[in-house]
C-alpha atoms as a PDB file:
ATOM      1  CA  UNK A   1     -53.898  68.154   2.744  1.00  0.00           C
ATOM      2  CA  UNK A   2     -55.028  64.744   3.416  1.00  0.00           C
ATOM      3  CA  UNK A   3     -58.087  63.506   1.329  1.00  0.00           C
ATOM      4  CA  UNK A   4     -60.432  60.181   1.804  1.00  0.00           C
ATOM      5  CA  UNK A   5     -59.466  56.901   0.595  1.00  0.00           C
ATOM      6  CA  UNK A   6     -60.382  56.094  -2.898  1.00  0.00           C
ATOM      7  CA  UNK A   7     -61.539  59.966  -2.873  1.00  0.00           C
ATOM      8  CA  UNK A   8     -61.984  59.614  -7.164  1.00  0.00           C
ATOM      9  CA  UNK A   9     -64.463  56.675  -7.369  1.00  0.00           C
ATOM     10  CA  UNK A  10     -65.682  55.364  -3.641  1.00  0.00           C
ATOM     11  CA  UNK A  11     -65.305  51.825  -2.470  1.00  0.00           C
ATOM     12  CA  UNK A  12     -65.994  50.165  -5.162  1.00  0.00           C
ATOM     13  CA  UNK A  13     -64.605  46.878  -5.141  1.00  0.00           C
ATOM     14  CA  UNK A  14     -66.386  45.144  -7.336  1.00  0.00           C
ATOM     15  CA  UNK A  15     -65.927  47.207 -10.149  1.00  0.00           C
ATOM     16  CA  UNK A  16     -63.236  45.419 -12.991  1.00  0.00           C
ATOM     17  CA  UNK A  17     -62.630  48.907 -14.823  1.00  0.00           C
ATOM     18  CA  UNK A  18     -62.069  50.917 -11.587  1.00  0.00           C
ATOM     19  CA  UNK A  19     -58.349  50.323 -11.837  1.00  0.00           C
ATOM     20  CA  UNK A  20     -56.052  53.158 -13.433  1.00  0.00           C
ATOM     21  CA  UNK A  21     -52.852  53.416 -14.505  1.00  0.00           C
ATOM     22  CA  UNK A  22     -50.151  54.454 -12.127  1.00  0.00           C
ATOM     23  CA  UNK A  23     -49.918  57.945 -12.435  1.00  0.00           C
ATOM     24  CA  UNK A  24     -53.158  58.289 -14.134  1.00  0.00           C
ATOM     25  CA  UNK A  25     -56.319  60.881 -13.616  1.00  0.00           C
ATOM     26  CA  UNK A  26     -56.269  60.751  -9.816  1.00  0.00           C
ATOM     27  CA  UNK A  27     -53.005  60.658  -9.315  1.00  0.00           C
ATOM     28  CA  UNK A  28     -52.725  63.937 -12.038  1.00  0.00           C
ATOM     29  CA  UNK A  29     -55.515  65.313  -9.964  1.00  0.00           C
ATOM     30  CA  UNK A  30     -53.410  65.242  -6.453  1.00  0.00           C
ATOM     31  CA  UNK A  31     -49.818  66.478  -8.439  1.00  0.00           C
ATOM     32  CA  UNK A  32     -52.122  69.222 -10.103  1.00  0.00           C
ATOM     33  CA  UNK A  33     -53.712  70.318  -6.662  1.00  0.00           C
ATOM     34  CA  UNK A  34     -50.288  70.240  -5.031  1.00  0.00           C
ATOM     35  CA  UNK A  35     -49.047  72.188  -7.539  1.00  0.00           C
ATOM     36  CA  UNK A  36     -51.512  75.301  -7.812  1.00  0.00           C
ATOM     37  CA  UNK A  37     -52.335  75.363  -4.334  1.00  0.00           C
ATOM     38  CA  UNK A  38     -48.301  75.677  -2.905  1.00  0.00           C
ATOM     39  CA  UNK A  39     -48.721  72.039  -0.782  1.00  0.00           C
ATOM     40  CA  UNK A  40     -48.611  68.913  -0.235  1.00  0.00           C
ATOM     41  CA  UNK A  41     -51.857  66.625  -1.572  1.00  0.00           C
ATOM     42  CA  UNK A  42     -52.494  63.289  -0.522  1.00  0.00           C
ATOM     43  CA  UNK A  43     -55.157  60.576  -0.577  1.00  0.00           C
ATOM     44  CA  UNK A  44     -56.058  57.053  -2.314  1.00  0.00           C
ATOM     45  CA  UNK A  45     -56.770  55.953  -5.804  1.00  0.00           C
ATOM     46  CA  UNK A  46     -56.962  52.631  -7.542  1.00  0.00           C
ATOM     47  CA  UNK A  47     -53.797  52.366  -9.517  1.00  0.00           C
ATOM     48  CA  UNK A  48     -52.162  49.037 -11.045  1.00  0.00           C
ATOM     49  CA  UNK A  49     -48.629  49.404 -10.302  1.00  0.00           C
ATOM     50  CA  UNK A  50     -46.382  50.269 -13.014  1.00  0.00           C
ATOM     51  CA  UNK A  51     -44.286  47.129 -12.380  1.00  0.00           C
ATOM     52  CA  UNK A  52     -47.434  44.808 -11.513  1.00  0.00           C
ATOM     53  CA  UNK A  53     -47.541  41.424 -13.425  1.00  0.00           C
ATOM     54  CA  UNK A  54     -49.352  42.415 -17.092  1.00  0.00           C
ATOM     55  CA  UNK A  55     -51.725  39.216 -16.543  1.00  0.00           C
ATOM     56  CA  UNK A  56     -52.623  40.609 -13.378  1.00  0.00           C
ATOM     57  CA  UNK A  57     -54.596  43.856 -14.162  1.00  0.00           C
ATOM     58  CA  UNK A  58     -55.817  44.082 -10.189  1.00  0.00           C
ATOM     59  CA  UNK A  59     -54.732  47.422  -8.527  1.00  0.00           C
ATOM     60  CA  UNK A  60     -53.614  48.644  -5.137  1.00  0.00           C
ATOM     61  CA  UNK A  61     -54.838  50.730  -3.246  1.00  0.00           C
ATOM     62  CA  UNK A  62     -52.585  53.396  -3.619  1.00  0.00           C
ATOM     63  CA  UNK A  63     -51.623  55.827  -1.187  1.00  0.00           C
ATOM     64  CA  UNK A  64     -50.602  59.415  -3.239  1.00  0.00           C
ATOM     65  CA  UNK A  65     -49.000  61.908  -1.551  1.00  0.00           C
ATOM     66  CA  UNK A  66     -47.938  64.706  -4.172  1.00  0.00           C
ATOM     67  CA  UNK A  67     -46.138  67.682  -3.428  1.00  0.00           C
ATOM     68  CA  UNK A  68     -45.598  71.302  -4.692  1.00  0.00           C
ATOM     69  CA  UNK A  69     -42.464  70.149  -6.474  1.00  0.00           C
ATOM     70  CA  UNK A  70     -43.803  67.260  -8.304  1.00  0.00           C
ATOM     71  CA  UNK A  71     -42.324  64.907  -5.959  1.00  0.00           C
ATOM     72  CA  UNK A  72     -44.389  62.049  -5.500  1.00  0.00           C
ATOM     73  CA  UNK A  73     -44.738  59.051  -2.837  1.00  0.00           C
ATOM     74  CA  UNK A  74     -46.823  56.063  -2.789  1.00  0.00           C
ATOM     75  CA  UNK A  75     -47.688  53.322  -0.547  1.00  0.00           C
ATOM     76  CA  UNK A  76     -49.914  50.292  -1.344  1.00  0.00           C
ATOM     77  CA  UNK A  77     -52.540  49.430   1.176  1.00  0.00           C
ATOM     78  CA  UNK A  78     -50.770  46.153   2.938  1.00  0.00           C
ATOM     79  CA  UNK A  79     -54.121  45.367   4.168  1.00  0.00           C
ATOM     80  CA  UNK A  80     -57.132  44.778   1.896  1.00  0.00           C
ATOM     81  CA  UNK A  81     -60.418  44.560   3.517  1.00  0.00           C
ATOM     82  CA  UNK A  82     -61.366  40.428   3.404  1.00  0.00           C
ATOM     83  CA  UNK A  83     -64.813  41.365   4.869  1.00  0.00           C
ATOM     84  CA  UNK A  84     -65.652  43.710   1.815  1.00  0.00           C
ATOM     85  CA  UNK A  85     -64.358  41.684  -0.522  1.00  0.00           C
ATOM     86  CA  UNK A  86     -61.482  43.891  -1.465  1.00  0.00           C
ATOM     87  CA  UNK A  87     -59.151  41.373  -0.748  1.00  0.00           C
ATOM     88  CA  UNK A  88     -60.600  39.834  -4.283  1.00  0.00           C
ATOM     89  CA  UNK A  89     -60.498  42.807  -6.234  1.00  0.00           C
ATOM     90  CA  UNK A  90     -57.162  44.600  -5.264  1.00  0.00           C
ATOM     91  CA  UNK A  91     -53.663  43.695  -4.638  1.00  0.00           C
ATOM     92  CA  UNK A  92     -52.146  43.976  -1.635  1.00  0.00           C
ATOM     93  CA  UNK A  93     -49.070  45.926  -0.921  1.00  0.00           C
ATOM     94  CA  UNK A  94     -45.951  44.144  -0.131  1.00  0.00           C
ATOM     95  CA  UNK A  95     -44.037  47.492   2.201  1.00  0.00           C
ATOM     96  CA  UNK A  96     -44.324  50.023   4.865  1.00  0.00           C
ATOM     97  CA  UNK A  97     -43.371  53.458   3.724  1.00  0.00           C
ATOM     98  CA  UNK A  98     -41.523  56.348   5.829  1.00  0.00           C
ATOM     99  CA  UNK A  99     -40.935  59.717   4.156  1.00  0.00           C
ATOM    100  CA  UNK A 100     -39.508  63.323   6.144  1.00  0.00           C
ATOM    101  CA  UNK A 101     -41.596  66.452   4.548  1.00  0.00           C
ATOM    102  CA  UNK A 102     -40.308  69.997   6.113  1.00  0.00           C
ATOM    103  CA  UNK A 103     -38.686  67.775   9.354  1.00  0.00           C
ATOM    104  CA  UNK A 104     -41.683  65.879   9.840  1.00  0.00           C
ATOM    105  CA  UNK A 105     -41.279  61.840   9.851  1.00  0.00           C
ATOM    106  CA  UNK A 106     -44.616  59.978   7.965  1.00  0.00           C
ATOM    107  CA  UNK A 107     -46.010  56.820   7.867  1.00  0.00           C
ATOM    108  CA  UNK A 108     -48.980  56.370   5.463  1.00  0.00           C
ATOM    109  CA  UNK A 109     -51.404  53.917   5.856  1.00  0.00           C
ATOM    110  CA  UNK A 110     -55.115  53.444   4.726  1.00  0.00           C
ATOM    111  CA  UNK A 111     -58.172  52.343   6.206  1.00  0.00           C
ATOM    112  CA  UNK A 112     -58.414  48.923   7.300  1.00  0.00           C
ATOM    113  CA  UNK A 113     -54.450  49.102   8.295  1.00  0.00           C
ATOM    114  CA  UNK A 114     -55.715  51.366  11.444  1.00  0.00           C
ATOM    115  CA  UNK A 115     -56.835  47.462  13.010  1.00  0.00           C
ATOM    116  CA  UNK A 116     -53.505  46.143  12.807  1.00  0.00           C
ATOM    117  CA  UNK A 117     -51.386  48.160  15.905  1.00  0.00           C
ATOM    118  CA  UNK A 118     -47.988  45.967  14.873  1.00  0.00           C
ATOM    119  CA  UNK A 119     -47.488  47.979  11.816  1.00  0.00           C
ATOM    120  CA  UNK A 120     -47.559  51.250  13.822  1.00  0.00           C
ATOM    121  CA  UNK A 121     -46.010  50.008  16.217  1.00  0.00           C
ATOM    122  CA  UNK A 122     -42.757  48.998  13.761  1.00  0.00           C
ATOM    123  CA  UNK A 123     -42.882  52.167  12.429  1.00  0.00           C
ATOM    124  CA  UNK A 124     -42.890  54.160  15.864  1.00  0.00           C
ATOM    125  CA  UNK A 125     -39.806  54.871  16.715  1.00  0.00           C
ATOM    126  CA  UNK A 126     -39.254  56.725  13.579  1.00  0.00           C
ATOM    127  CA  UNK A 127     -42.904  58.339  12.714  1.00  0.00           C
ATOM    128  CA  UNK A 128     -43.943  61.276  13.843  1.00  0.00           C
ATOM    129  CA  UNK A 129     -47.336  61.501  11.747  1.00  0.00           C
ATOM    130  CA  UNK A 130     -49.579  58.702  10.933  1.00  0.00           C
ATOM    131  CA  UNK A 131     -51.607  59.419   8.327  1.00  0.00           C
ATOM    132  CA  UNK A 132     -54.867  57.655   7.491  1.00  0.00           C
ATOM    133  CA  UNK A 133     -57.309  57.966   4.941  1.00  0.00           C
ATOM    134  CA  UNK A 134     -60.620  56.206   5.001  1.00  0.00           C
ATOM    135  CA  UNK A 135     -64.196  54.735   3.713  1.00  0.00           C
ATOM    136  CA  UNK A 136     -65.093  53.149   7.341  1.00  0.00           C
ATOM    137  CA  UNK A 137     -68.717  52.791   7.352  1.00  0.00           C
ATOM    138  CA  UNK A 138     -71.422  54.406  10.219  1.00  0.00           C
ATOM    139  CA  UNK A 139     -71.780  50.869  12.020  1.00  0.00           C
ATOM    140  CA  UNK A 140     -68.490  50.796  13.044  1.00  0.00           C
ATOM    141  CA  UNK A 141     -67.643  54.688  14.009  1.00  0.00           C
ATOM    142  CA  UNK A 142     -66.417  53.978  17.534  1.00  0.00           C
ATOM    143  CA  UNK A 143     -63.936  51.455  16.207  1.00  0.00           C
ATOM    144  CA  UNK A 144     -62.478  53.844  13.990  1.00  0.00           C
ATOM    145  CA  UNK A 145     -62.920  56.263  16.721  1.00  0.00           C
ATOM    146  CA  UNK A 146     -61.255  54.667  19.680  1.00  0.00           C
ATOM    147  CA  UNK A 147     -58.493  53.308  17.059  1.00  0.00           C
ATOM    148  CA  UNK A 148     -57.443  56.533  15.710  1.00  0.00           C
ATOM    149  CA  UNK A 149     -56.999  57.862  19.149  1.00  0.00           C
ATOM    150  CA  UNK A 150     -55.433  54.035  20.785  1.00  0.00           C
ATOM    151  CA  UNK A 151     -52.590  54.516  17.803  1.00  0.00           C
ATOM    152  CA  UNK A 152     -51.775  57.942  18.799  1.00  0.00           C
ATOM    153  CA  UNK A 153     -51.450  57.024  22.166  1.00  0.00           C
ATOM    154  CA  UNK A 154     -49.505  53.824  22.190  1.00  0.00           C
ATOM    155  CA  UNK A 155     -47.138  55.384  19.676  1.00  0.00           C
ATOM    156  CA  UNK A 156     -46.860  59.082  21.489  1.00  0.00           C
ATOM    157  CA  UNK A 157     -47.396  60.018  17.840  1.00  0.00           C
ATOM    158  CA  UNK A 158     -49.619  62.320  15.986  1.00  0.00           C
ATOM    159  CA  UNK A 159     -52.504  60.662  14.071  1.00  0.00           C
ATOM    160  CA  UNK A 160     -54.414  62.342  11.306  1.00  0.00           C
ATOM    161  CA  UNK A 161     -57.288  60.268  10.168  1.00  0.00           C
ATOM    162  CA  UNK A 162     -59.872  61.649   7.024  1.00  0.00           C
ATOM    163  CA  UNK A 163     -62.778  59.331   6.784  1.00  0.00           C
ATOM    164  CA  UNK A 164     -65.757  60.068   3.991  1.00  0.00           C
ATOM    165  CA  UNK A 165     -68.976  61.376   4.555  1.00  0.00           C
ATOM    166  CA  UNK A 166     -72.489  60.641   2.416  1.00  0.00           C
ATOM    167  CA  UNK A 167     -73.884  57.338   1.061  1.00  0.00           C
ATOM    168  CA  UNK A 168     -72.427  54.839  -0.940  1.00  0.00           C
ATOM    169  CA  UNK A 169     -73.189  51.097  -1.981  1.00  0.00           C
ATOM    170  CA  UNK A 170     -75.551  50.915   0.257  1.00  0.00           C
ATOM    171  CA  UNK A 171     -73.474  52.244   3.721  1.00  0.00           C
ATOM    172  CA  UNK A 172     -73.314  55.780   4.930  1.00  0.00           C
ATOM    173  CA  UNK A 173     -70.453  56.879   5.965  1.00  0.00           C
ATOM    174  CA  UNK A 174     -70.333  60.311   8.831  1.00  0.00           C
ATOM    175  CA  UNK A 175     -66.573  61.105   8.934  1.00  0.00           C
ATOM    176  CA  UNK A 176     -65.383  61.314  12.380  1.00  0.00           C
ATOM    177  CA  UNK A 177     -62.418  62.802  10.651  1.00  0.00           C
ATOM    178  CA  UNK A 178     -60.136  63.897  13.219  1.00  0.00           C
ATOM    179  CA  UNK A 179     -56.160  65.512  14.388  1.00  0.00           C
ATOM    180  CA  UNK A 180     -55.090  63.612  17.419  1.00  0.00           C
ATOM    181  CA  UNK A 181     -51.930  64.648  18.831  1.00  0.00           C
ATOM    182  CA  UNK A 182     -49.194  62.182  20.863  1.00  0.00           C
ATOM    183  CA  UNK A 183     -51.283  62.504  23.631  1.00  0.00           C
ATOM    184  CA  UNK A 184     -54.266  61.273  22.616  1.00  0.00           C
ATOM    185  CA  UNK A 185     -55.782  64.764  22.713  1.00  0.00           C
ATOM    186  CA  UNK A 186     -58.092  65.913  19.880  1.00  0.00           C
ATOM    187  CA  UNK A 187     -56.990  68.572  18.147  1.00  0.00           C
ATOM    188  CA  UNK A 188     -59.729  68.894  15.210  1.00  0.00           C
ATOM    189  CA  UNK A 189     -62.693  66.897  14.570  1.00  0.00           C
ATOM    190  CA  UNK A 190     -65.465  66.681  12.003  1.00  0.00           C
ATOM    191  CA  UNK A 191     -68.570  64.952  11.889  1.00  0.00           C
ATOM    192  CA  UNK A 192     -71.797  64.525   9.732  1.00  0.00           C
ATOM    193  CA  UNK A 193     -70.775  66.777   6.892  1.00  0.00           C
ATOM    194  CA  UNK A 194     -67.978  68.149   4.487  1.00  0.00           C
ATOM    195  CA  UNK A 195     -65.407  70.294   5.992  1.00  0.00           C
ATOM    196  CA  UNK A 196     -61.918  70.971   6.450  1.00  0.00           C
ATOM    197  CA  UNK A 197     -59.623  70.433   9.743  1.00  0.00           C
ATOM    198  CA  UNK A 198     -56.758  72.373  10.600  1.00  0.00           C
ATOM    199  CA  UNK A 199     -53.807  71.803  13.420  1.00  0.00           C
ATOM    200  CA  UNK A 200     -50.017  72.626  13.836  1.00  0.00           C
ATOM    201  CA  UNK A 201     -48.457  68.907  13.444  1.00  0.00           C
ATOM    202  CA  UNK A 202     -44.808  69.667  15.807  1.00  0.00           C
ATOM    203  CA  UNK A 203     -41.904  67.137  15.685  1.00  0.00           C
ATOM    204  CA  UNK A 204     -40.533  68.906  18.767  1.00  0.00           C
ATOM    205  CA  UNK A 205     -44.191  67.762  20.526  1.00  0.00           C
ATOM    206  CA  UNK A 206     -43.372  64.278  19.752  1.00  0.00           C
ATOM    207  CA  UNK A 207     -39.773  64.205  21.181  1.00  0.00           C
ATOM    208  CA  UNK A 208     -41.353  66.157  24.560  1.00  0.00           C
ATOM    209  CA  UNK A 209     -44.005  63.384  25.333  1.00  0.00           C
ATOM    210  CA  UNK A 210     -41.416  60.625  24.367  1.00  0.00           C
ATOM    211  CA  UNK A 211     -38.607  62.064  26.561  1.00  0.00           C
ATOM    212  CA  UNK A 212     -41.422  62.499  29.651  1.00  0.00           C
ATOM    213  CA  UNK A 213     -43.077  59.110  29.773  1.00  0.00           C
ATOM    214  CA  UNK A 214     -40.618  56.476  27.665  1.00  0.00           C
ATOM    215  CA  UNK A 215     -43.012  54.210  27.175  1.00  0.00           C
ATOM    216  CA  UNK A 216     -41.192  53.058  23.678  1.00  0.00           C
ATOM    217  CA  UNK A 217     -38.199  51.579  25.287  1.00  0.00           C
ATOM    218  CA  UNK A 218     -40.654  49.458  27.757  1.00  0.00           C
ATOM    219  CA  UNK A 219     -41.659  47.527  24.746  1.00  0.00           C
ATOM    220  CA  UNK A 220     -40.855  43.353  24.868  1.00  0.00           C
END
């Protein structure tokens, strides 16, 4: 279950306090919902890195991905928004992240990431799930749109991106979530409104599409 970035407190960048400890409410919240439910939570949270600099109290935005087990990943967001003024307020991550969950290769990112096709594109050969979690604002829907779709394509690779919905320091957000398989087909989409999307994410799918048009070994 993939939930919105910063899903516990919005995009607030400008907030000093916002930061938690790693492993702190949010973070409980995911391992706690992972744990009652039978599956694997994930979203973002503001968390200061256990191993962060104590003078620098900043956090990351931090990828949690919790799982029935109490197993727990994390990824920093690489990528802080300069335009938002995140870049100011939160860290930025320093590494990619790859994890296999049931057979099926991930690559997390968050957000802003989704402009930068090189990371995805590193990643490729060994992903077969992107997931993205989001705060990406009304005015620029068909960005996020086209770019959701434009990763799964390039990277015959399924893309799962959840985006927020409501209003929120002064932007409203519609969702757009959406399930886009290696294809570029849409599998599930949501718009407008809370709700939950469902698809059948299939390792074999990836391998099919890869083996049929080998666009991945064209690559210079």
């Amino acid at each position: 279950m993939l939930l919105t970035e910063t899903f516990s407190t919005g995009f607030a960048v400008d907030d000093p306090g916002l930061g938690e400890p790693e492993g702190g409410p949010s973070s409980q919240f995911l391992q706690e919902q992972a744990a009652h439910h039978g599956v694997w939570v994930c979203g973002s949270c503001p968390e200061i890195p256990a191993d962060s600099d104590p003078a620098d109290r900043r956090p990351a935005n931090s990828f949690v991905l919790a799982g029935p087990d109490g197993t727990v990943y994390r990824y920093h967001k690489i990528h802080p928004f300069t335009f938002g003024g995140e870049d100011a307020h939160f860290r930025a991550g320093e590494r990619l992240v790859q994890l296999t969950i049931e057979g099926v290769r991930i690559s997390p990112f968050v957000c802003y990431d989704l402009r930068f096709a090189d990371e995805f594109w590193g990643l490729a050969t060994t992903t077969d799930l992107y997931l993205v979690p989001a705060n990406w604002p009304e005015p620029r829907r068909q960005h996020w749109m086209a770019l959701l779709q434009a990763r799964a394509i390039e990277n015959q690779a399924y893309v799962v991106g959840c985006n927020r919905v409501g209003e929120g320091g002064g932007l409203k957000y519609v969702g757009d979530s959406r399930i886009v398989d290696p294809l570029g087909e849409l599998l599930a989409t949501g718009s407008q409104g809370e709700t939950i999307l469902f698809a059948d994410i299939e390792p074999a799918k990836v391998a099919e599409v890869r083996d049929r048009f080998r666009f991945l070994p064209d690559r210079r």
